[in-house]
PDB file of N, CA and C in Angstrom:
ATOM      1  N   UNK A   1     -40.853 -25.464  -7.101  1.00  0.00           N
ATOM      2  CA  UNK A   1     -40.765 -24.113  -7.597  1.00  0.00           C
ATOM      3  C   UNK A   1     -40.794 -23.158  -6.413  1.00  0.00           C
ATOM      4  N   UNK A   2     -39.819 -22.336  -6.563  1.00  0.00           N
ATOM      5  CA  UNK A   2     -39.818 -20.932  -5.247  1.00  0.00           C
ATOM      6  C   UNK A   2     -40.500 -19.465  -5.973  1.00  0.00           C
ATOM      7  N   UNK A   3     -41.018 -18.862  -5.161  1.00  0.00           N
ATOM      8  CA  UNK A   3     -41.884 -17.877  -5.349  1.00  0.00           C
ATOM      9  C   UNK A   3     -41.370 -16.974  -4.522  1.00  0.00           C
ATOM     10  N   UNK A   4     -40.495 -16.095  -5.088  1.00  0.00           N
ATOM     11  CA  UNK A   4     -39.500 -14.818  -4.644  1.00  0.00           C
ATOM     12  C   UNK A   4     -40.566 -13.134  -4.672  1.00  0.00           C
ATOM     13  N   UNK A   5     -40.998 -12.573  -3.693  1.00  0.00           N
ATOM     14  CA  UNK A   5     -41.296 -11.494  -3.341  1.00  0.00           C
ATOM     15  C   UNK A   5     -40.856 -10.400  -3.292  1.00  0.00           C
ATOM     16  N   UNK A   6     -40.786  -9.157  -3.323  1.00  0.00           N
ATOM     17  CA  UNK A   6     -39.969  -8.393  -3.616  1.00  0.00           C
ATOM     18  C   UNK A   6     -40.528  -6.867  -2.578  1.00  0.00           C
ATOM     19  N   UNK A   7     -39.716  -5.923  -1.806  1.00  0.00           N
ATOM     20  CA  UNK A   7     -40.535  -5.088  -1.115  1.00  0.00           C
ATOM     21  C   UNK A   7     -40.184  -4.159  -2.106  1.00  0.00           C
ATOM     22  N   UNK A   8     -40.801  -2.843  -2.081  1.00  0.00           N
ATOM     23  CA  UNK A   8     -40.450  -1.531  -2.501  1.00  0.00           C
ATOM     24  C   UNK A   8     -38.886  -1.458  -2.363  1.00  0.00           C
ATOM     25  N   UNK A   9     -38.869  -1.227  -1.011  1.00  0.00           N
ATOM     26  CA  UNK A   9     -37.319  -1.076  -0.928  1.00  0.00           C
ATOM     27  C   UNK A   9     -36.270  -1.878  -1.787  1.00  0.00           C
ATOM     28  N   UNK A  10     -36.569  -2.614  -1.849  1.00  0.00           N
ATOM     29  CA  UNK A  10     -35.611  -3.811  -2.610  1.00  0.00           C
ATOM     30  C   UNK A  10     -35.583  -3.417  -4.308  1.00  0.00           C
ATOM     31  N   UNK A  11     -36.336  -2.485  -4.719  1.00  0.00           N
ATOM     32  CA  UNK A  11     -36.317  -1.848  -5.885  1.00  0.00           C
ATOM     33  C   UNK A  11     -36.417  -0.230  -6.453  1.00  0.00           C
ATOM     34  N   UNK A  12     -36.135   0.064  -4.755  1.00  0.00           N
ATOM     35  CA  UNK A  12     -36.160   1.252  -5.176  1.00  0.00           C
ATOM     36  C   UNK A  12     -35.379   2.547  -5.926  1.00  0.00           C
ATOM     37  N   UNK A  13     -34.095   1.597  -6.082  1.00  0.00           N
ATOM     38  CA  UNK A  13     -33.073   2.160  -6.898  1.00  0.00           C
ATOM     39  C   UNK A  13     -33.382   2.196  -8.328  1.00  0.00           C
ATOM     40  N   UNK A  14     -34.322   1.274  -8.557  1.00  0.00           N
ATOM     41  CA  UNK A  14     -34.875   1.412  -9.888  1.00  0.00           C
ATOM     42  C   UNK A  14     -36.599   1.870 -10.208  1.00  0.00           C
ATOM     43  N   UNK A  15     -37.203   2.598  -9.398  1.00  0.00           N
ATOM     44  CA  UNK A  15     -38.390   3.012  -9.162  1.00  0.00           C
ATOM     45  C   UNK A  15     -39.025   4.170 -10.386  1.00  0.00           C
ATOM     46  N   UNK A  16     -37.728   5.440 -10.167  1.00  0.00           N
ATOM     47  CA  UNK A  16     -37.532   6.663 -10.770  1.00  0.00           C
ATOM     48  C   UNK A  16     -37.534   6.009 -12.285  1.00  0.00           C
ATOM     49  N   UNK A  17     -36.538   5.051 -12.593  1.00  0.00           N
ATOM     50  CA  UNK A  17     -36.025   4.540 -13.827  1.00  0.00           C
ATOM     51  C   UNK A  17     -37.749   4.289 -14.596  1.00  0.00           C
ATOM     52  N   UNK A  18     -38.491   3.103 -13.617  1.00  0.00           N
ATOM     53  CA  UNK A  18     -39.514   2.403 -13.958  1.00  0.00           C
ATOM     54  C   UNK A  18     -40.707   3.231 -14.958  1.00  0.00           C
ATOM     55  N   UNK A  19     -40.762   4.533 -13.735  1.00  0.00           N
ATOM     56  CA  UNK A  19     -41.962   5.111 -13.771  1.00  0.00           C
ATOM     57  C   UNK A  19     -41.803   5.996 -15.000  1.00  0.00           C
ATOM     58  N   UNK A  20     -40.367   6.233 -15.521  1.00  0.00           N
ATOM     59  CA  UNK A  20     -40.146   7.228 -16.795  1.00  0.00           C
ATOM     60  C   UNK A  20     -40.504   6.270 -17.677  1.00  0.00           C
ATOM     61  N   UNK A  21     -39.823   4.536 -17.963  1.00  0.00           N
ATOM     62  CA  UNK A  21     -40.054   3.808 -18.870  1.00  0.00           C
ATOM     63  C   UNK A  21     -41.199   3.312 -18.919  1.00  0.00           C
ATOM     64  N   UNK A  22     -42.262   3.673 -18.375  1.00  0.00           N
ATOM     65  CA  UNK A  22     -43.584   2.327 -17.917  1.00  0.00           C
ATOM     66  C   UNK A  22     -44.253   3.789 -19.302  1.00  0.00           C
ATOM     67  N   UNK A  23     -45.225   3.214 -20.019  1.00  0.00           N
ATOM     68  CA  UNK A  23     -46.225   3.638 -20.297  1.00  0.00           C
ATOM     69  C   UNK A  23     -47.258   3.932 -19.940  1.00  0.00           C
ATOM     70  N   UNK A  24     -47.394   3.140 -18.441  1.00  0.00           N
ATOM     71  CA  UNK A  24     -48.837   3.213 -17.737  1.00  0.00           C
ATOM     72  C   UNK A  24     -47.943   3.503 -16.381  1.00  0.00           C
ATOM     73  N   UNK A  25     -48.660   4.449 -15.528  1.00  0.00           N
ATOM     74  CA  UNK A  25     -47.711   5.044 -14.042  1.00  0.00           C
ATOM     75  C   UNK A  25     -48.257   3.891 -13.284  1.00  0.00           C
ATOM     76  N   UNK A  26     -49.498   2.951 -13.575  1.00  0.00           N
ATOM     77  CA  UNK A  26     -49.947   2.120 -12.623  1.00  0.00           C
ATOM     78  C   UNK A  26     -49.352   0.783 -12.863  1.00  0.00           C
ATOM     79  N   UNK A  27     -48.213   0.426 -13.798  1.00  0.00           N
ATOM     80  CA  UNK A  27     -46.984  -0.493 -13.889  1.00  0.00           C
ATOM     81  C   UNK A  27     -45.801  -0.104 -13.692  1.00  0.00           C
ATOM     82  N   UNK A  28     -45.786   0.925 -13.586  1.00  0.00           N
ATOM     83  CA  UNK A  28     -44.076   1.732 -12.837  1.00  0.00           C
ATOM     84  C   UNK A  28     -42.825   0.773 -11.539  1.00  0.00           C
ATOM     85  N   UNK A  29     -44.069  -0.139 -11.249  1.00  0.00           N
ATOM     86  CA  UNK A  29     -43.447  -0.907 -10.205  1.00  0.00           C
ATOM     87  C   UNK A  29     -42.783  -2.033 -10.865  1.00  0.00           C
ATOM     88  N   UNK A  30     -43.739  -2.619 -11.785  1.00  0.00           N
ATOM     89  CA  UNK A  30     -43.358  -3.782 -12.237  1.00  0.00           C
ATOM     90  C   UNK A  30     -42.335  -3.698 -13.383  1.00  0.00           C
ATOM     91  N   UNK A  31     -41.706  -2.458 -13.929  1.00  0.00           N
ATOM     92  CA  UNK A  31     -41.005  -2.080 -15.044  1.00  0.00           C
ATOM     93  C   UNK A  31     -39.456  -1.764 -14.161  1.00  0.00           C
ATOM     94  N   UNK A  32     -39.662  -1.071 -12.904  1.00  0.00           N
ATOM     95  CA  UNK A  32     -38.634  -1.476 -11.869  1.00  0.00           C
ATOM     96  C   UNK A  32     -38.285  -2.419 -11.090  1.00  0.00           C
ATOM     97  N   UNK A  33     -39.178  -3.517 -11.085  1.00  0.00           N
ATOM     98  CA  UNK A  33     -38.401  -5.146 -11.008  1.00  0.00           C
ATOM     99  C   UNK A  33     -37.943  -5.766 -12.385  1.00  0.00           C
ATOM    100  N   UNK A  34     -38.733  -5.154 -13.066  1.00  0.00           N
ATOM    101  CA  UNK A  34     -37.934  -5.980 -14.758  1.00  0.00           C
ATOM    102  C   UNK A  34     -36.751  -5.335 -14.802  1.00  0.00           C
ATOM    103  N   UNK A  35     -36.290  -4.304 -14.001  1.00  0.00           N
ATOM    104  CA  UNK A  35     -35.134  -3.977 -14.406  1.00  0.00           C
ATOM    105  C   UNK A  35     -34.156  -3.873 -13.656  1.00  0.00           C
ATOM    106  N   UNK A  36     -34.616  -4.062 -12.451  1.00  0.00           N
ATOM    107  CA  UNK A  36     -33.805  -4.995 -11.298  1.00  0.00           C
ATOM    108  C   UNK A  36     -32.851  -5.982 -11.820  1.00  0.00           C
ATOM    109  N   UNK A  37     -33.864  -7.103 -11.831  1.00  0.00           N
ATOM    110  CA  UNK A  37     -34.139  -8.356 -12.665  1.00  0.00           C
ATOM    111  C   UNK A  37     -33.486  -8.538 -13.910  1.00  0.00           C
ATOM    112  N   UNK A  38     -33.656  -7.576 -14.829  1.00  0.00           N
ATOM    113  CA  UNK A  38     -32.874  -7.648 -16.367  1.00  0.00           C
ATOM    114  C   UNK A  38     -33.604  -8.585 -16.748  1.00  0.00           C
ATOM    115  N   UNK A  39     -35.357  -8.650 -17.104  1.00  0.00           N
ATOM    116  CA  UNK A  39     -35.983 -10.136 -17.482  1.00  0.00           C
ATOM    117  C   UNK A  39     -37.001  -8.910 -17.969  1.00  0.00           C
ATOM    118  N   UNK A  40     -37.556  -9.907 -18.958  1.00  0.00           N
ATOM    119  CA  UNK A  40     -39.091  -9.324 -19.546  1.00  0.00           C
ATOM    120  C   UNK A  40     -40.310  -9.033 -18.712  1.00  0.00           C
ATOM    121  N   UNK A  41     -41.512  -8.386 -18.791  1.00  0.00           N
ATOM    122  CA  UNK A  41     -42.687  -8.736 -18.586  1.00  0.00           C
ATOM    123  C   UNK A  41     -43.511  -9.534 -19.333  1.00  0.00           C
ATOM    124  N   UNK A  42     -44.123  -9.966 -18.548  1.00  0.00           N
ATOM    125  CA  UNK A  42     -45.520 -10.805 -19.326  1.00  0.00           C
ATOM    126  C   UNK A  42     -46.533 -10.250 -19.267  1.00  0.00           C
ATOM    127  N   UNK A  43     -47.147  -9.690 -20.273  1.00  0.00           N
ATOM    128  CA  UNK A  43     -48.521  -8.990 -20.018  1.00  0.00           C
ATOM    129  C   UNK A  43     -49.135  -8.781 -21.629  1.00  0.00           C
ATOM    130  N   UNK A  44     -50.090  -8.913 -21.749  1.00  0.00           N
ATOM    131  CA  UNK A  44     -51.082  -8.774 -22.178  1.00  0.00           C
ATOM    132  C   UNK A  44     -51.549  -7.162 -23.105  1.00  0.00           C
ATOM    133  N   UNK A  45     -51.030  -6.415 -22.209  1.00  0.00           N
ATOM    134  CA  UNK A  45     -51.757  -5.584 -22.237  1.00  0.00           C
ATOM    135  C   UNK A  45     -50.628  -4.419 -23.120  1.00  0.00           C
ATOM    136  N   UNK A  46     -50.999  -4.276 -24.840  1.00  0.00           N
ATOM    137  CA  UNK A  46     -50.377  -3.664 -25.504  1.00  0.00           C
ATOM    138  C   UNK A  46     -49.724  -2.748 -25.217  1.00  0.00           C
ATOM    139  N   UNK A  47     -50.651  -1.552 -24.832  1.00  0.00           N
ATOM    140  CA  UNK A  47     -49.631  -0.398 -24.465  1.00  0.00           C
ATOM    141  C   UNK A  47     -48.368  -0.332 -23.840  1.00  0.00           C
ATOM    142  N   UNK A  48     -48.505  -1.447 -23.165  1.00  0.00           N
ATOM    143  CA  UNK A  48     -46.736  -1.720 -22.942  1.00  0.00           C
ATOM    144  C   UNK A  48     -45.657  -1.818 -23.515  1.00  0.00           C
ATOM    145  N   UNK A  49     -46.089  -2.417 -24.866  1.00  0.00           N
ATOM    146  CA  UNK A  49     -44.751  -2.764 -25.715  1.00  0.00           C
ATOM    147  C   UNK A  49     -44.271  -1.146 -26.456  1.00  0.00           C
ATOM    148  N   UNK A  50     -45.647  -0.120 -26.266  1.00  0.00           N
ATOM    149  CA  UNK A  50     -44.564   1.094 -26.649  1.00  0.00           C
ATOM    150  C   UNK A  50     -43.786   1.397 -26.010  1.00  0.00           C
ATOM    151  N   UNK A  51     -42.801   1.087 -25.822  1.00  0.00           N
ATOM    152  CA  UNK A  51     -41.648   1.404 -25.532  1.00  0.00           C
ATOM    153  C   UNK A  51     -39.997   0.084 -25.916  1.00  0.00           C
ATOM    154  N   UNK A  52     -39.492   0.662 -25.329  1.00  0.00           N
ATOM    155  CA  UNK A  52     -38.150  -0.046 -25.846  1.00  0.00           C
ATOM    156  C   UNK A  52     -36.806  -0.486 -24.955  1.00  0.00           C
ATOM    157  N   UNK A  53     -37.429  -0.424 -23.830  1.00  0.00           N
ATOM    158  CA  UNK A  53     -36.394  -0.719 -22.665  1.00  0.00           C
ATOM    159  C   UNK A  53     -36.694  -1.992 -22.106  1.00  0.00           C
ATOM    160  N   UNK A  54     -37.781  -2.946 -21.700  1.00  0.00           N
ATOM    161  CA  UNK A  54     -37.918  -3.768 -20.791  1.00  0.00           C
ATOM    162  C   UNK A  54     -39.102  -4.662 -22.338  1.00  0.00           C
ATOM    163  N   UNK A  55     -38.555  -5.520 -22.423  1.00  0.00           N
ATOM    164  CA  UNK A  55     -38.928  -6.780 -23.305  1.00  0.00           C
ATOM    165  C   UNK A  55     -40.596  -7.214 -22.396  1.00  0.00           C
ATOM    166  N   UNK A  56     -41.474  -6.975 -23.645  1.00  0.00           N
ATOM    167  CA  UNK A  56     -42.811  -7.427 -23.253  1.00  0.00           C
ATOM    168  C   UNK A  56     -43.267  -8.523 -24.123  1.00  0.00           C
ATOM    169  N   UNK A  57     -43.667  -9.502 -23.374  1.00  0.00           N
ATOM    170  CA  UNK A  57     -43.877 -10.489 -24.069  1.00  0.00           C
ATOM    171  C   UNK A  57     -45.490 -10.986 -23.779  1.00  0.00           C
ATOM    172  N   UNK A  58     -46.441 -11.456 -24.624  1.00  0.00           N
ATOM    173  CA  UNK A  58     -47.593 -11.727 -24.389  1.00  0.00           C
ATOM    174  C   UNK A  58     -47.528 -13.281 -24.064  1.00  0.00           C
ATOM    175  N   UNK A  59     -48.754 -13.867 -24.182  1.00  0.00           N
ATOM    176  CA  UNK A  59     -48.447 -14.975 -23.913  1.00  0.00           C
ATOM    177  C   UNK A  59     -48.381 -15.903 -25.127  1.00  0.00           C
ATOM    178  N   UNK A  60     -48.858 -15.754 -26.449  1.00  0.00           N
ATOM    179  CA  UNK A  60     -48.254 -16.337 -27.172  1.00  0.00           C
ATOM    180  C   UNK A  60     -46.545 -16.557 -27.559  1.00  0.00           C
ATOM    181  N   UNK A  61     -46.135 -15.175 -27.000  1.00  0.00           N
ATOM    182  CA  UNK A  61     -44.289 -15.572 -27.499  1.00  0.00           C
ATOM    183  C   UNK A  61     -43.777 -15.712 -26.102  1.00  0.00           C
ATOM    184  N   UNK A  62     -44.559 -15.784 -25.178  1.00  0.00           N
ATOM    185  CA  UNK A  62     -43.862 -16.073 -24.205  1.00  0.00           C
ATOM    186  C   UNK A  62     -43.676 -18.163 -24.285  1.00  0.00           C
ATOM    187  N   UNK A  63     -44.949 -18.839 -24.564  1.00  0.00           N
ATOM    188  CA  UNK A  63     -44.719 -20.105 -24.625  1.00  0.00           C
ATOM    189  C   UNK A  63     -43.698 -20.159 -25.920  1.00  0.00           C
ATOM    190  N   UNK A  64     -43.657 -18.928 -27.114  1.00  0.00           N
ATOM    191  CA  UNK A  64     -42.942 -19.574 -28.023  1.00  0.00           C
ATOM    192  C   UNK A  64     -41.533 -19.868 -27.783  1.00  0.00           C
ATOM    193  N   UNK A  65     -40.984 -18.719 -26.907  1.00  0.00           N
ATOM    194  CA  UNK A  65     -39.950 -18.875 -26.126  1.00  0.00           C
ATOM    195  C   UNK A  65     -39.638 -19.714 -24.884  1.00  0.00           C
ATOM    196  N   UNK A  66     -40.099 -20.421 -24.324  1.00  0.00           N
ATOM    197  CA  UNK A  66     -40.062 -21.185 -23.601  1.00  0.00           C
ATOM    198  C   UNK A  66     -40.614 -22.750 -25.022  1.00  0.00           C
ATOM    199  N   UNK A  67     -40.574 -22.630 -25.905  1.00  0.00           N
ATOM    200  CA  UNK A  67     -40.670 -23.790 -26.892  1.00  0.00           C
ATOM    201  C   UNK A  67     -41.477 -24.745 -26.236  1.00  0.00           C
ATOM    202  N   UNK A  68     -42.730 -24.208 -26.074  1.00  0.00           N
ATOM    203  CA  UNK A  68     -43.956 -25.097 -25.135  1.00  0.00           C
ATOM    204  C   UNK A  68     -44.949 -25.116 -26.739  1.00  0.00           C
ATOM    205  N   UNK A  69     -44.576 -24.434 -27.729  1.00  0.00           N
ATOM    206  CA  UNK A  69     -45.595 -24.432 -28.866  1.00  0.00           C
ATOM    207  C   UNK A  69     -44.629 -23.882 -30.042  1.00  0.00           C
TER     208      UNK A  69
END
């Protein structure tokens, strides 16, 4: 398995995008690699899913989707 890193720069075309769609300004980063990326988050943490741009998945539908359960 490879473990890909990512700098600011490398997302900063999508930063502005992040920080309007993030619900929380202290995930603004990670809502501009999901959309880098074009992939979901994994998190936990509800307030995220208000919204409607970047697919949040907890960890129950995340194994359901990956058909681990």
């Amino acid at each position: 398995m490879q473990l890909k890193t990512f700098s600011l720069s490398e997302i900063k075309e999508f930063i502005e995008e992040g920080s309007i769609v993030s619900p929380d300004p202290d995930d603004s980063e990670h809502f501009a690699l999901a959309l880098k990326l074009n992939c979901p988050i994994w998190s936990e943490d509800k307030l995220l899913k208000q919204q409607d741009k970047i697919e949040i998945l907890n960890t129950k539908e995340l194994l359901e989707k990956l058909q681990l359960i």
